[in-house]
PDB file of N, CA and C in Angstrom:
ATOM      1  N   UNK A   1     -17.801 -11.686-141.196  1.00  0.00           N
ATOM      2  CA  UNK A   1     -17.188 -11.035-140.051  1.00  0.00           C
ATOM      3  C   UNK A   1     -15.732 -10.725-140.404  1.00  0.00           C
ATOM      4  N   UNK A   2     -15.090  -9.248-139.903  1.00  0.00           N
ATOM      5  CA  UNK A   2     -13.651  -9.349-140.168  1.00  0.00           C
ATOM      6  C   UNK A   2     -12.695  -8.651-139.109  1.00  0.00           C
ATOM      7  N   UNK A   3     -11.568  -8.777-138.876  1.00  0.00           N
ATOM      8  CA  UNK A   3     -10.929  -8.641-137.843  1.00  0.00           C
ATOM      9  C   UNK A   3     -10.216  -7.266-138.283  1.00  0.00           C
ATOM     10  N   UNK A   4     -10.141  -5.868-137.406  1.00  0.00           N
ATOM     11  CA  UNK A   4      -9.298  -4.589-137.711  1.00  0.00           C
ATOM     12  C   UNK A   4      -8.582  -5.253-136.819  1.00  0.00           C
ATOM     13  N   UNK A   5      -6.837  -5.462-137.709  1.00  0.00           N
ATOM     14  CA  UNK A   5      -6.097  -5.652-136.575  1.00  0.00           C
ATOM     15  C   UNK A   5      -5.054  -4.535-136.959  1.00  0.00           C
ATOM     16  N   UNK A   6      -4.448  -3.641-135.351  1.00  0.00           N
ATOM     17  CA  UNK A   6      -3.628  -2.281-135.162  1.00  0.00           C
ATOM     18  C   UNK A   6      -2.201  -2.742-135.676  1.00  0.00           C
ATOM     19  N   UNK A   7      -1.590  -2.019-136.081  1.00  0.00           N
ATOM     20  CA  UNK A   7      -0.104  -1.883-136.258  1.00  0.00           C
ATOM     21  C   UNK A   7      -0.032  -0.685-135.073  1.00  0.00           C
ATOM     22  N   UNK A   8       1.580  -1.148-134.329  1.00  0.00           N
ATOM     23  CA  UNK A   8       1.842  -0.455-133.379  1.00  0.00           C
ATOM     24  C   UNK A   8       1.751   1.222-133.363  1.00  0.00           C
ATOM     25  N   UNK A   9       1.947   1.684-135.008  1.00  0.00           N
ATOM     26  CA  UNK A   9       1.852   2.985-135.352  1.00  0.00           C
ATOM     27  C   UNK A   9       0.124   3.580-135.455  1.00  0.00           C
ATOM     28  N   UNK A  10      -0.635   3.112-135.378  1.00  0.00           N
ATOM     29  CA  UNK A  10      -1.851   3.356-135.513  1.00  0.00           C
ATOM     30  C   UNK A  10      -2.776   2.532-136.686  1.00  0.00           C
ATOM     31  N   UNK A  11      -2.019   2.511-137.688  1.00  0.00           N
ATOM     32  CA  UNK A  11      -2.573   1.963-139.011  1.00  0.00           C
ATOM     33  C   UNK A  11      -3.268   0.692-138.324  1.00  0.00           C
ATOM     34  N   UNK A  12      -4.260   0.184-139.566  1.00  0.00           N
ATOM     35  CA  UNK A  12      -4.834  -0.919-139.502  1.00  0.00           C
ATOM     36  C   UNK A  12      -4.551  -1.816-140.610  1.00  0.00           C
ATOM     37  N   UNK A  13      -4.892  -2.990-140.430  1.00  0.00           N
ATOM     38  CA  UNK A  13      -5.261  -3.767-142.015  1.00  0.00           C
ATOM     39  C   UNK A  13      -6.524  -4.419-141.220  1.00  0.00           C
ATOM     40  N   UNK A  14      -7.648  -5.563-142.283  1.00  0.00           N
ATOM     41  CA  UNK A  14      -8.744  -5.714-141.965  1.00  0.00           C
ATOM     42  C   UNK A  14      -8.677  -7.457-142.604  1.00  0.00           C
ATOM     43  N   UNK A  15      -9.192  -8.534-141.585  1.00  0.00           N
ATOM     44  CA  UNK A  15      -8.830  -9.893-142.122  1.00  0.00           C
ATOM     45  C   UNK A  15      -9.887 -10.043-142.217  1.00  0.00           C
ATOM     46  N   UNK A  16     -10.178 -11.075-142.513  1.00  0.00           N
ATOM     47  CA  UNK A  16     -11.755 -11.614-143.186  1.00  0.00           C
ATOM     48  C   UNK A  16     -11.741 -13.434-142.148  1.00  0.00           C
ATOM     49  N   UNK A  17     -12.347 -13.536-141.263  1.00  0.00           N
ATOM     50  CA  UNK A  17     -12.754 -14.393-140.165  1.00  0.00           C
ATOM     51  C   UNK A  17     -13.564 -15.861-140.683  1.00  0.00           C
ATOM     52  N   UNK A  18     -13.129 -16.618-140.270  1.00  0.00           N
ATOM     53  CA  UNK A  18     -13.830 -17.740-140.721  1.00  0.00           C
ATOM     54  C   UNK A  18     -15.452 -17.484-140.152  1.00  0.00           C
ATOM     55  N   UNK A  19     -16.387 -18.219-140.704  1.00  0.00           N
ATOM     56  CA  UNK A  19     -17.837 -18.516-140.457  1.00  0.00           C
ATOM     57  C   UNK A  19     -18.180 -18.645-139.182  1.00  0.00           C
ATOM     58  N   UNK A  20     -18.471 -17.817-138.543  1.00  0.00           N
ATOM     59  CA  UNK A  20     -19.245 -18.395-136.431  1.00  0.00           C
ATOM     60  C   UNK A  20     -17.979 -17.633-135.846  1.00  0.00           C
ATOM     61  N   UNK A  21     -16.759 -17.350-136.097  1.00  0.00           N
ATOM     62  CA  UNK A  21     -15.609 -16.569-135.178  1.00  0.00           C
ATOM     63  C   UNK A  21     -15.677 -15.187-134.639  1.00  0.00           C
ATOM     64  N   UNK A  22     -15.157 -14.913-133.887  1.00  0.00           N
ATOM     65  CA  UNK A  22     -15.495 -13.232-133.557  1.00  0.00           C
ATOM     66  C   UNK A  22     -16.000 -13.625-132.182  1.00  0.00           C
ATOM     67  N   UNK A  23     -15.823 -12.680-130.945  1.00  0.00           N
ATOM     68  CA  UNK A  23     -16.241 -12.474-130.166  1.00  0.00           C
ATOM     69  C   UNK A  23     -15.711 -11.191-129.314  1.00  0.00           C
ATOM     70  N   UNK A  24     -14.903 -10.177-129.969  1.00  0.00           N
ATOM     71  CA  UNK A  24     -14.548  -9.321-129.599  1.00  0.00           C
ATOM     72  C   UNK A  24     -15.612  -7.978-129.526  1.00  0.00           C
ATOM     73  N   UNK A  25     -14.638  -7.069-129.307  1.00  0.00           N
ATOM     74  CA  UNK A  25     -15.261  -5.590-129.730  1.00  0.00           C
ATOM     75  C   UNK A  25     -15.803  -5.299-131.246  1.00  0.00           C
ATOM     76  N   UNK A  26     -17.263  -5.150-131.381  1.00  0.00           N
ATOM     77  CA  UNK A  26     -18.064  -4.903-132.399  1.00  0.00           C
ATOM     78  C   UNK A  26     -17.809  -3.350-132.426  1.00  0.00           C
ATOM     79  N   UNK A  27     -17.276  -3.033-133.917  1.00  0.00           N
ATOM     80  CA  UNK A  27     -17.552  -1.678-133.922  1.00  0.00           C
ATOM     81  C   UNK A  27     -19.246  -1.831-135.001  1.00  0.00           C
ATOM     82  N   UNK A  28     -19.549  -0.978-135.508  1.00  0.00           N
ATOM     83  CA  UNK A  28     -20.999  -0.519-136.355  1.00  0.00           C
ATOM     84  C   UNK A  28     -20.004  -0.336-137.843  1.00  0.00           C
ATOM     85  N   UNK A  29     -21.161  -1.421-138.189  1.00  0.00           N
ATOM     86  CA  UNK A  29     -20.739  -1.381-140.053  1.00  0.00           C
ATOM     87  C   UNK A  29     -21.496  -0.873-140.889  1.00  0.00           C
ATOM     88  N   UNK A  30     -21.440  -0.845-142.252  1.00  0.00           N
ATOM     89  CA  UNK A  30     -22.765  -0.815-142.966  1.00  0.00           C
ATOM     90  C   UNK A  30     -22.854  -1.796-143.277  1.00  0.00           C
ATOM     91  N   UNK A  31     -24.117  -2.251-143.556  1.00  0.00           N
ATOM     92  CA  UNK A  31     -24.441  -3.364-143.982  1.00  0.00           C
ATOM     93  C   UNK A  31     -24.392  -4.560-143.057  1.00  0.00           C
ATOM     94  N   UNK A  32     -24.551  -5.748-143.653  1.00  0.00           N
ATOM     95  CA  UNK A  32     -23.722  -6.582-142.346  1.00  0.00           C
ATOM     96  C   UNK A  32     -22.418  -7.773-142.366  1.00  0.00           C
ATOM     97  N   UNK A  33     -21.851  -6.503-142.793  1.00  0.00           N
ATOM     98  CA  UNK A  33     -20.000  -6.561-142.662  1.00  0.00           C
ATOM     99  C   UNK A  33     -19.862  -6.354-141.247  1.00  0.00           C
ATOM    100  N   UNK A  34     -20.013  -7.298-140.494  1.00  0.00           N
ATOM    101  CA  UNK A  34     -19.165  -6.436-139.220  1.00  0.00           C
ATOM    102  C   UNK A  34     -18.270  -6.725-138.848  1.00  0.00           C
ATOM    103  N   UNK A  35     -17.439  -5.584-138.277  1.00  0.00           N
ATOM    104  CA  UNK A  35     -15.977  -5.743-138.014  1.00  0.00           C
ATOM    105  C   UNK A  35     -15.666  -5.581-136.286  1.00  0.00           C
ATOM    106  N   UNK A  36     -14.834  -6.490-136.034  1.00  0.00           N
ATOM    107  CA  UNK A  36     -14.229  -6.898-134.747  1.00  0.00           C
ATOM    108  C   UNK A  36     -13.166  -5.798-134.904  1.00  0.00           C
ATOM    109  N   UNK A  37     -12.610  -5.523-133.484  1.00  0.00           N
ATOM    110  CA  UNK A  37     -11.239  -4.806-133.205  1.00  0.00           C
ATOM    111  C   UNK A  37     -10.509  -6.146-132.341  1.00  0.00           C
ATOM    112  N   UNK A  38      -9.213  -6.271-133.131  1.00  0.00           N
ATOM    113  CA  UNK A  38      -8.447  -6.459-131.989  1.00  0.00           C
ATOM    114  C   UNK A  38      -7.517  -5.584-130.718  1.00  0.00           C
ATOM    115  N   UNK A  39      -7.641  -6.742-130.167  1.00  0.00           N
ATOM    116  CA  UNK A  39      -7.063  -5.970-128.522  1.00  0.00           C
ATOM    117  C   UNK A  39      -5.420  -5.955-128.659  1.00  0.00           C
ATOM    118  N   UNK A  40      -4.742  -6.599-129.807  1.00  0.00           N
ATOM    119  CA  UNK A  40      -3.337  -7.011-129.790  1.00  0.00           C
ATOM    120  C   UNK A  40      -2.859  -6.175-131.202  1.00  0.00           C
ATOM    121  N   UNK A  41      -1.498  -5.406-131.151  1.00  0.00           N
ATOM    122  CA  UNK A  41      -1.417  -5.210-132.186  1.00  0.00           C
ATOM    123  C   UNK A  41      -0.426  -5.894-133.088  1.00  0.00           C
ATOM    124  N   UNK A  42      -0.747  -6.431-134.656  1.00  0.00           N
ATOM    125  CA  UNK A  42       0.303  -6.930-135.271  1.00  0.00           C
ATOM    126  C   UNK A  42       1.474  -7.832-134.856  1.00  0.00           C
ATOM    127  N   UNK A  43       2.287  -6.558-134.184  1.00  0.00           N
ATOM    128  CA  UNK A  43       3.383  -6.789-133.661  1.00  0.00           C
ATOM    129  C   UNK A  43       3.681  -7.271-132.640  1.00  0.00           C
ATOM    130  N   UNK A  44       2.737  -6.859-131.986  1.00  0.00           N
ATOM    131  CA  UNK A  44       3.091  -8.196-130.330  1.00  0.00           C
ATOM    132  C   UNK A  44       2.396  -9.368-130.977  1.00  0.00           C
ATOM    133  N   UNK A  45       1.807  -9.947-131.570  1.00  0.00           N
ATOM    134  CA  UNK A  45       1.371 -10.968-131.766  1.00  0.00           C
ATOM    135  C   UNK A  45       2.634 -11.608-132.720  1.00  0.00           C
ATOM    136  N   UNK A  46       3.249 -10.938-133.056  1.00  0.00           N
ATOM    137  CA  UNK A  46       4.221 -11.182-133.986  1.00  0.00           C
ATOM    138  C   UNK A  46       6.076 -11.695-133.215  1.00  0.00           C
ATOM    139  N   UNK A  47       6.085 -10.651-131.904  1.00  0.00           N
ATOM    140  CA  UNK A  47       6.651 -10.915-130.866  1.00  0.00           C
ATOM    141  C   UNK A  47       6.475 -12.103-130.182  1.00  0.00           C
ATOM    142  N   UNK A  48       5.518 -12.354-129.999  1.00  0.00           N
ATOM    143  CA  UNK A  48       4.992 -14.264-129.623  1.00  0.00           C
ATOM    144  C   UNK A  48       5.716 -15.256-130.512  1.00  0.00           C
ATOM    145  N   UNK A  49       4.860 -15.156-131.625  1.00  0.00           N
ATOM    146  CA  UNK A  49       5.520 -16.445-132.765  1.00  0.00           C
ATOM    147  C   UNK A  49       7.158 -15.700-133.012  1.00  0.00           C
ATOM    148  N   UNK A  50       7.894 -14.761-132.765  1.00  0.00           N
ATOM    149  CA  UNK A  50       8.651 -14.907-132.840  1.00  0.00           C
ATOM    150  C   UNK A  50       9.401 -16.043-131.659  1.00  0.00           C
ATOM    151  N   UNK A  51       9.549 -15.730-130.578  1.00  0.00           N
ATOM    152  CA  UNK A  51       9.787 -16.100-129.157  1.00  0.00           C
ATOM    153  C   UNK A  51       9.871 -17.284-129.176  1.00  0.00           C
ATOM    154  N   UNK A  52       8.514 -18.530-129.850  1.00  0.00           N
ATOM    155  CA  UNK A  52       8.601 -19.525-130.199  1.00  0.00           C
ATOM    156  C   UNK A  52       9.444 -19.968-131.480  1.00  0.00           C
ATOM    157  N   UNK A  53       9.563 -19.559-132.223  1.00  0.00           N
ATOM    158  CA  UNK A  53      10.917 -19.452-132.691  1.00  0.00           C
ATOM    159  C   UNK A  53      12.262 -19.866-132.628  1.00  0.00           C
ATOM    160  N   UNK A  54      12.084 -18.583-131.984  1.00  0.00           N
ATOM    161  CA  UNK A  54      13.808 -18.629-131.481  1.00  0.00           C
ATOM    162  C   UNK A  54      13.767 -20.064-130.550  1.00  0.00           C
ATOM    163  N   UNK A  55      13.050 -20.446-129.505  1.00  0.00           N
ATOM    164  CA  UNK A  55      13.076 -21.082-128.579  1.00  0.00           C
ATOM    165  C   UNK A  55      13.346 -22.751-129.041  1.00  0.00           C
ATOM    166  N   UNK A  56      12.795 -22.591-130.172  1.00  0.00           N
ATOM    167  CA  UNK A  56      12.989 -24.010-130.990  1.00  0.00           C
ATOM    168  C   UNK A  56      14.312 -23.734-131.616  1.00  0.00           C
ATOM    169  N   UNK A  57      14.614 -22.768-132.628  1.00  0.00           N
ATOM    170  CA  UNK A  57      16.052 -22.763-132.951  1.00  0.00           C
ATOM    171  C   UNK A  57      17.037 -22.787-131.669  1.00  0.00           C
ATOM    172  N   UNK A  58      16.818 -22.404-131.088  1.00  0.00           N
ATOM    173  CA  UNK A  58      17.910 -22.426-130.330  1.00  0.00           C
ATOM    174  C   UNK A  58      18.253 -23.760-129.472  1.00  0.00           C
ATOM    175  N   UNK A  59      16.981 -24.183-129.061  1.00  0.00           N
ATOM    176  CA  UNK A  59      16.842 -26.225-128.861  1.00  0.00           C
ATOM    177  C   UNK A  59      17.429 -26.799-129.892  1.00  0.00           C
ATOM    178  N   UNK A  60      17.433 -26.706-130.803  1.00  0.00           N
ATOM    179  CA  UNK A  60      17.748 -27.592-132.120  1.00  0.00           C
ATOM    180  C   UNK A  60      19.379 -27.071-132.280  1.00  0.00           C
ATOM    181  N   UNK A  61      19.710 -26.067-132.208  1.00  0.00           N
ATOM    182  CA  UNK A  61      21.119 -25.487-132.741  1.00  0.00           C
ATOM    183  C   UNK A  61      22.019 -25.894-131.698  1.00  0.00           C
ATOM    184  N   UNK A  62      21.472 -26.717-130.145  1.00  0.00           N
ATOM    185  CA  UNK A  62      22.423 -26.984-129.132  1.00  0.00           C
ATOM    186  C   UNK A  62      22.249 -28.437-129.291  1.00  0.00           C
ATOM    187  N   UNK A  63      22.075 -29.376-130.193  1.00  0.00           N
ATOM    188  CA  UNK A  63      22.164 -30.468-129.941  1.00  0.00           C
ATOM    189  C   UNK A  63      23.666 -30.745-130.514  1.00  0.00           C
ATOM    190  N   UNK A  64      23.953 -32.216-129.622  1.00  0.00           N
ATOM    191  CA  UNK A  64      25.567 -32.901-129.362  1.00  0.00           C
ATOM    192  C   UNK A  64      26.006 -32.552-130.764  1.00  0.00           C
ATOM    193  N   UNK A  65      25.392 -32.590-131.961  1.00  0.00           N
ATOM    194  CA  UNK A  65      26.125 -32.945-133.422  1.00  0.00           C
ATOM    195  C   UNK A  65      25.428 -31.541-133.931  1.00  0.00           C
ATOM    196  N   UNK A  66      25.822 -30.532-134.123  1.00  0.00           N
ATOM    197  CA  UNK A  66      24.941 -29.080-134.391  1.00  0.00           C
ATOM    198  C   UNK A  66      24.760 -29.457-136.251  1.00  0.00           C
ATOM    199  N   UNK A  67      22.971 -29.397-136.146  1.00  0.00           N
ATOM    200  CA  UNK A  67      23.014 -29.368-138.034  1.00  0.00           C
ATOM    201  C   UNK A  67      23.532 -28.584-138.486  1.00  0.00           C
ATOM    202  N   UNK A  68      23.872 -28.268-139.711  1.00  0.00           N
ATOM    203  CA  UNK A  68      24.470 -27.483-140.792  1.00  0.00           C
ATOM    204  C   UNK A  68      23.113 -26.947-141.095  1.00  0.00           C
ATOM    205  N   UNK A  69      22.283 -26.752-141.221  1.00  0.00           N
ATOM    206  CA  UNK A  69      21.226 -26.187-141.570  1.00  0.00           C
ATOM    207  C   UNK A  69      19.223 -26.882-140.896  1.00  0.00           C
ATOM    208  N   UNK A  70      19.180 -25.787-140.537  1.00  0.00           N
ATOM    209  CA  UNK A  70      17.765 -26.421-139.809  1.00  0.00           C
ATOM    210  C   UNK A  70      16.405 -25.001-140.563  1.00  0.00           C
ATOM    211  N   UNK A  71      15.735 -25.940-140.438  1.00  0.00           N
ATOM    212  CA  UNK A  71      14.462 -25.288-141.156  1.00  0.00           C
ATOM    213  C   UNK A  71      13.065 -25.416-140.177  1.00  0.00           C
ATOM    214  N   UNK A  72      12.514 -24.584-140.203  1.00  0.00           N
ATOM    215  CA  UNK A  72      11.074 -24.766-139.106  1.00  0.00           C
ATOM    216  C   UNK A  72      10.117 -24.049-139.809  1.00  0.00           C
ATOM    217  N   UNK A  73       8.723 -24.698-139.958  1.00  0.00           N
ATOM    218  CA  UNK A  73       8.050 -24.181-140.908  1.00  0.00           C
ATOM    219  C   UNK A  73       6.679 -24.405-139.620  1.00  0.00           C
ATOM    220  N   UNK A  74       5.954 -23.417-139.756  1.00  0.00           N
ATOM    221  CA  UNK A  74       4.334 -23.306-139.360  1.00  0.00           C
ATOM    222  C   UNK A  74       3.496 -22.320-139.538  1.00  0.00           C
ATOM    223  N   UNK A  75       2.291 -22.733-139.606  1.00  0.00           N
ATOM    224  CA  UNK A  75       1.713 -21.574-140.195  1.00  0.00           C
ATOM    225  C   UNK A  75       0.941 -21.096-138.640  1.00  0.00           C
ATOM    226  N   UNK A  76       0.344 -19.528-139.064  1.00  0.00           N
ATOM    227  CA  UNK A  76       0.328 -18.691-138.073  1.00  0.00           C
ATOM    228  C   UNK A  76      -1.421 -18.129-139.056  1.00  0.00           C
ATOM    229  N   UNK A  77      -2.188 -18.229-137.578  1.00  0.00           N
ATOM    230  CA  UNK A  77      -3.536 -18.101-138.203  1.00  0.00           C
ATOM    231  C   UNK A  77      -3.900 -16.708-137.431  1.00  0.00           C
ATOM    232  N   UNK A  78      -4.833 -15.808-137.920  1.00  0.00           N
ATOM    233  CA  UNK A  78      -5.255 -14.631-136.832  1.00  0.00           C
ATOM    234  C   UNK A  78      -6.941 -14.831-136.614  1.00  0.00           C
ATOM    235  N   UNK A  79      -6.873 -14.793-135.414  1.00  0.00           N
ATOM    236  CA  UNK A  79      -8.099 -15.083-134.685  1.00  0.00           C
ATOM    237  C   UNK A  79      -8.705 -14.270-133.905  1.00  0.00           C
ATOM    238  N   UNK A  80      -9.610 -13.964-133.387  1.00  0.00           N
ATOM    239  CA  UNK A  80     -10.263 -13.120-133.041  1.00  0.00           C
ATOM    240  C   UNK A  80     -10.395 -12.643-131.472  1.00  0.00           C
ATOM    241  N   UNK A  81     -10.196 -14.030-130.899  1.00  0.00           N
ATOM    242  CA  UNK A  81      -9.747 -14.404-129.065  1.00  0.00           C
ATOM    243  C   UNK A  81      -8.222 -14.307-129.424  1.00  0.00           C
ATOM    244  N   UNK A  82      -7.458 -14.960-129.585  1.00  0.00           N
ATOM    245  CA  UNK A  82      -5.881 -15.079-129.532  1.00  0.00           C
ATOM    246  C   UNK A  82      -5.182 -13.885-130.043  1.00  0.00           C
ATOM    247  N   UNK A  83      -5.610 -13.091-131.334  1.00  0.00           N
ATOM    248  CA  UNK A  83      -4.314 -13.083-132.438  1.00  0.00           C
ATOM    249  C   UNK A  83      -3.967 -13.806-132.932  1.00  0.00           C
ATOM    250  N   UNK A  84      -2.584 -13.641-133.045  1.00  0.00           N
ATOM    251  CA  UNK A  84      -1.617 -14.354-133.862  1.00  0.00           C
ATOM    252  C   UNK A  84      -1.491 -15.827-133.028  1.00  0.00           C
ATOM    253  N   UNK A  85      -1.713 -17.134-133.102  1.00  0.00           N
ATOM    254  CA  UNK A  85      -1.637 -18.188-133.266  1.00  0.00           C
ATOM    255  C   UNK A  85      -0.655 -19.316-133.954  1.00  0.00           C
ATOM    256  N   UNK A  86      -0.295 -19.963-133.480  1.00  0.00           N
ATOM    257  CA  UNK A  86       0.483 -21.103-134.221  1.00  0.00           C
ATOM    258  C   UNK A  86      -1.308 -22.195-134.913  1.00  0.00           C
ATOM    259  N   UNK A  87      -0.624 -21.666-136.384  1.00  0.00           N
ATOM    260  CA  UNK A  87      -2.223 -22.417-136.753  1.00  0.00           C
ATOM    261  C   UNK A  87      -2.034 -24.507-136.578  1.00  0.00           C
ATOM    262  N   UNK A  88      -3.545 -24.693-136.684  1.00  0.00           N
ATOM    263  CA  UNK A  88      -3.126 -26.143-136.294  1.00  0.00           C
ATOM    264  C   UNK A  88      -3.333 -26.906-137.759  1.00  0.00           C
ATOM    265  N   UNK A  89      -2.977 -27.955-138.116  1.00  0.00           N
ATOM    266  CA  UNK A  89      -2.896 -29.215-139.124  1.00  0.00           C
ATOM    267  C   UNK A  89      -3.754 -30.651-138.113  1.00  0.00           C
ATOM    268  N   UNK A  90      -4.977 -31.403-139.144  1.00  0.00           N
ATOM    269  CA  UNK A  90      -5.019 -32.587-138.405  1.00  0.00           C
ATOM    270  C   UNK A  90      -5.407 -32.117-137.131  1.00  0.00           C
ATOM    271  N   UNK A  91      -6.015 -31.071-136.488  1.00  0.00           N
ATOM    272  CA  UNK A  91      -6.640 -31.288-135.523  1.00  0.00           C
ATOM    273  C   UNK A  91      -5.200 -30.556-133.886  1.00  0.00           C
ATOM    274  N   UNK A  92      -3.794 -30.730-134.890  1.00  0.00           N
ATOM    275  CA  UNK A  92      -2.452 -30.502-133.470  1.00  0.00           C
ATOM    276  C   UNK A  92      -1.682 -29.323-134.289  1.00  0.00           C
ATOM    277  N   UNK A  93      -1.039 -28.886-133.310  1.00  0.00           N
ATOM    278  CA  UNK A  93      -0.602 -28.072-133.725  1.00  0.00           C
ATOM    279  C   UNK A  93       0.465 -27.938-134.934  1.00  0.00           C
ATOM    280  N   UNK A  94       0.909 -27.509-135.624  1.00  0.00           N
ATOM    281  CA  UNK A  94       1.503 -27.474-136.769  1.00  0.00           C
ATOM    282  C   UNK A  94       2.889 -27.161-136.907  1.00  0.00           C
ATOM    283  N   UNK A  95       3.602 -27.980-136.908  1.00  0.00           N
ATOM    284  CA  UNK A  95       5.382 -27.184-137.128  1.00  0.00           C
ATOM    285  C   UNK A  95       5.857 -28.743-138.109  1.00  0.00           C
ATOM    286  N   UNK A  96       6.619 -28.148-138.575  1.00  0.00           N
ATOM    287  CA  UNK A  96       7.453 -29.157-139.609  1.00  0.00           C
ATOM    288  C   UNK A  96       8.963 -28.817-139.462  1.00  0.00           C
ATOM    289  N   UNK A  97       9.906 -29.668-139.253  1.00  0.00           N
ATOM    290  CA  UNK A  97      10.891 -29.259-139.449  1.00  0.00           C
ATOM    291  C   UNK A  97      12.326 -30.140-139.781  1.00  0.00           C
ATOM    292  N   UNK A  98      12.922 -29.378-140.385  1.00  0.00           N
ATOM    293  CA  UNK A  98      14.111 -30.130-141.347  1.00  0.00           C
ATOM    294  C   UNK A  98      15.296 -29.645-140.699  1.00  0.00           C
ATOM    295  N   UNK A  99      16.223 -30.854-140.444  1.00  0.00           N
ATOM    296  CA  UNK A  99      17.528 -30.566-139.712  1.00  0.00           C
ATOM    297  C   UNK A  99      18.653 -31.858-140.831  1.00  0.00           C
ATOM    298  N   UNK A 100      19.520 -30.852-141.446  1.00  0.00           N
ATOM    299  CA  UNK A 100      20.414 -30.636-142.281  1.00  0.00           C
ATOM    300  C   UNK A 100      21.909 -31.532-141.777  1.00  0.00           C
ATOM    301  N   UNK A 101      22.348 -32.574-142.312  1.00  0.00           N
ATOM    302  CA  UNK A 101      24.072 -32.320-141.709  1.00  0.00           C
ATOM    303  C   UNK A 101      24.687 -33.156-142.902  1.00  0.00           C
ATOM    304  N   UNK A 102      25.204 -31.899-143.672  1.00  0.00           N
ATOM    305  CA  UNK A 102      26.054 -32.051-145.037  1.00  0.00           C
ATOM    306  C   UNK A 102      27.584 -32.435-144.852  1.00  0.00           C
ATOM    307  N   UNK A 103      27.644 -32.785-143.567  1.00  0.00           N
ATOM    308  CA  UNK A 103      29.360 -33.465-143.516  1.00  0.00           C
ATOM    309  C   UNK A 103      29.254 -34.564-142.523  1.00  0.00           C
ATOM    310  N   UNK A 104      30.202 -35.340-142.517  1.00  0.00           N
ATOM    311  CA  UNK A 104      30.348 -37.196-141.768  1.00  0.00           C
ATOM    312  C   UNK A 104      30.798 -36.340-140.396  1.00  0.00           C
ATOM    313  N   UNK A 105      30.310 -36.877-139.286  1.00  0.00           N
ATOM    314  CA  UNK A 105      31.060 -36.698-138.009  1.00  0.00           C
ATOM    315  C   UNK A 105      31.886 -36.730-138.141  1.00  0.00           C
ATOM    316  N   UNK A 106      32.937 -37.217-138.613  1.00  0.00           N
ATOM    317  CA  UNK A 106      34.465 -38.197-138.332  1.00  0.00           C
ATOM    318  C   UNK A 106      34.742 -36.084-139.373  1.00  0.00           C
ATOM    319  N   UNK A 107      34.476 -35.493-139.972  1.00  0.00           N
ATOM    320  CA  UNK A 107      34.806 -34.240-140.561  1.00  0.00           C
ATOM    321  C   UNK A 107      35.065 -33.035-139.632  1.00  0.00           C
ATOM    322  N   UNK A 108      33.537 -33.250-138.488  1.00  0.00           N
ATOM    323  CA  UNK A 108      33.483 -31.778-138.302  1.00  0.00           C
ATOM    324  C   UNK A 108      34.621 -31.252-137.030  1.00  0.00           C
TER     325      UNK A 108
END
């Protein structure tokens, strides 16, 4: 099974779906490749995980002692109901993140 997912300009690209996924719009394949449409394009799905994002940087960049450097890592899965997804690890959702402070309080 594989997912046509739209870029806001029309274009497509085409993902390849895990085993049993899919429940969207069937277009007609040959063979039995069949391909799902998504309802979301690219970019709004991309607009999401951004949003979450920011929403965490910006939690993290207002704390009392601001790190010198913060890092947020997760991976982002495309699915066939959702889109774009915060993919999960272990069963929860997935974010890792590293917060930096390269100088002594008594400095900054």
């Amino acid at each position: 099974m594989f997912l046509s997912v739209p870029f806001d300009d029309g274009q497509t690209f085409v993902v390849e779906l895990p085993e049993g996924q899919g429940s969207g719009v069937l277009r007609a394949a040959r063979g039995d490749a069949l391909v799902e449409s998504s309802a979301e394009t690219f970019e709004s799905g991309l607009a999401r995980v951004r949003q979450v994002a920011a929403a965490l940087l910006e939690r993290l960049a207002d704390l009392p002692r601001k790190p010198d450097q913060i890092r947020a890592e997760f991976g982002i899965k495309i699915t066939a109901e959702a889109g774009l997804v915060v993919a999960k690890a272990s069963g929860d959702a997935h974010f890792t993140l590293e917060l930096e402070w390269s100088r002594h309080e008594s400095e900054a």
